[in-house]
Protein backbone atom coordinates (compact mmCIF):
# COMPACT_ATOMS: atom_id res chain seq x y z
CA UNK A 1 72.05 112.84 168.61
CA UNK A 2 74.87 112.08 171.03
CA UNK A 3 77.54 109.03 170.04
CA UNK A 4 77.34 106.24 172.15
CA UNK A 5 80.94 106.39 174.10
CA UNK A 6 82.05 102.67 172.61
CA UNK A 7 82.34 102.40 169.25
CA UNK A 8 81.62 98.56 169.13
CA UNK A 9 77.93 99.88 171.08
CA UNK A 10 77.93 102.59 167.97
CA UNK A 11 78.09 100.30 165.22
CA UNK A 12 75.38 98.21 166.56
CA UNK A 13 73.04 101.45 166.71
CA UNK A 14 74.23 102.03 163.42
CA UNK A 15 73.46 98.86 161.96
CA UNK A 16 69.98 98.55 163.98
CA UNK A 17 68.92 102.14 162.49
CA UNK A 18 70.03 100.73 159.50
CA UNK A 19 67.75 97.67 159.24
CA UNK A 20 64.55 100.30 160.22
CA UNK A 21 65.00 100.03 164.10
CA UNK A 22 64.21 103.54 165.69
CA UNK A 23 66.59 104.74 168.04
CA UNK A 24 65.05 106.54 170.78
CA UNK A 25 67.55 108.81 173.71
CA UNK A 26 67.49 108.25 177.04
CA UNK A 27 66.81 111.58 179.11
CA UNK A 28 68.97 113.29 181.17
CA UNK A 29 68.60 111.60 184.21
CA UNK A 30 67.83 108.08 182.15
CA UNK A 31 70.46 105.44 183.44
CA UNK A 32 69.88 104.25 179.89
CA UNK A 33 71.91 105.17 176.98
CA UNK A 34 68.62 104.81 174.73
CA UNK A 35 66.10 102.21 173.60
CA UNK A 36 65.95 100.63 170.05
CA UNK A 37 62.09 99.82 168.70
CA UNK A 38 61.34 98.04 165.94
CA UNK A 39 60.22 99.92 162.99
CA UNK A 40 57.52 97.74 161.80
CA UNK A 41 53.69 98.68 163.89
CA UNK A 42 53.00 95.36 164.53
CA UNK A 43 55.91 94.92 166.53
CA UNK A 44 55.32 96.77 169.68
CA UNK A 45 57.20 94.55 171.91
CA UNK A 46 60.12 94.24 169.81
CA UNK A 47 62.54 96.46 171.79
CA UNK A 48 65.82 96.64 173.63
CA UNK A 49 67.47 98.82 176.08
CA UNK A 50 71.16 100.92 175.00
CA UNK A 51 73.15 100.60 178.31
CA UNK A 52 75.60 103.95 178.61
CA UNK A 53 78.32 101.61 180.53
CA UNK A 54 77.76 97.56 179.99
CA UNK A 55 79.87 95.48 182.04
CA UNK A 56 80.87 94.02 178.35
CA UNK A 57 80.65 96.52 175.40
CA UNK A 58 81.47 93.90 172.87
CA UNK A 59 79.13 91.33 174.16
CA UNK A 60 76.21 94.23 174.69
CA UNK A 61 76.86 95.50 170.87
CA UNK A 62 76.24 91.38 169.59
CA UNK A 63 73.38 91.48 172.03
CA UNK A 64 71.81 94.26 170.15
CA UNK A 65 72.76 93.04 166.59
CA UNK A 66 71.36 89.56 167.18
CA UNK A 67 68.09 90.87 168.56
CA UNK A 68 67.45 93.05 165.38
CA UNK A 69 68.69 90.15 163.33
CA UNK A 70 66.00 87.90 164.98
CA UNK A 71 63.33 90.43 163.95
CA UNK A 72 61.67 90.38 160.33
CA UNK A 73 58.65 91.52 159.07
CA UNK A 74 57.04 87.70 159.07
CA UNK A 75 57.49 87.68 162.41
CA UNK A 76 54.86 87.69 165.03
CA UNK A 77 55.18 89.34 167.98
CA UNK A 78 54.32 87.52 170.90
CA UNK A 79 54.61 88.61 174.37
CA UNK A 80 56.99 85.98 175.97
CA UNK A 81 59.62 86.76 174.08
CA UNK A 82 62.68 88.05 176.03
């Protein structure tokens, strides 16, 4: 897999992968960086978009590691959340 270009943006991958998140590349064309899905079946809608250049790297790598922190295995999924 290709490193993210930030390093802030690659420690959040990191630590997403490394709570059971699956990262999954964007393609060639993709204006995406990648997605990150939630490991756990039951949580289909648990997912978030990789940006390759965020306005804010810093603020889109705490985006990332709060939504994985806000996802446990308790946790239903329902579909209005963001």
């Amino acid at each position: 897999m290709k490193e993210h270009p930030d390093k802030h943006i690659r420690a959040a991958i990191r630590y997403a992968v490394s709570k059971g998140w699956i990262f999954v590349p964007g393609g060639h064309s993709a204006h995406c960086y990648g997605r990150l899905k939630c490991g756990i079946p039951e949580h289909r809608l648990h997912m978030m978009s990789v940006w390759s250049t965020p306005g804010s790297p810093q603020n889109h790598a705490r985006q990332i590691i709060r939504k994985v922190d806000s996802c446990f295995p308790g946790k239903p999924c329902s579909p209005e959340e963001p």
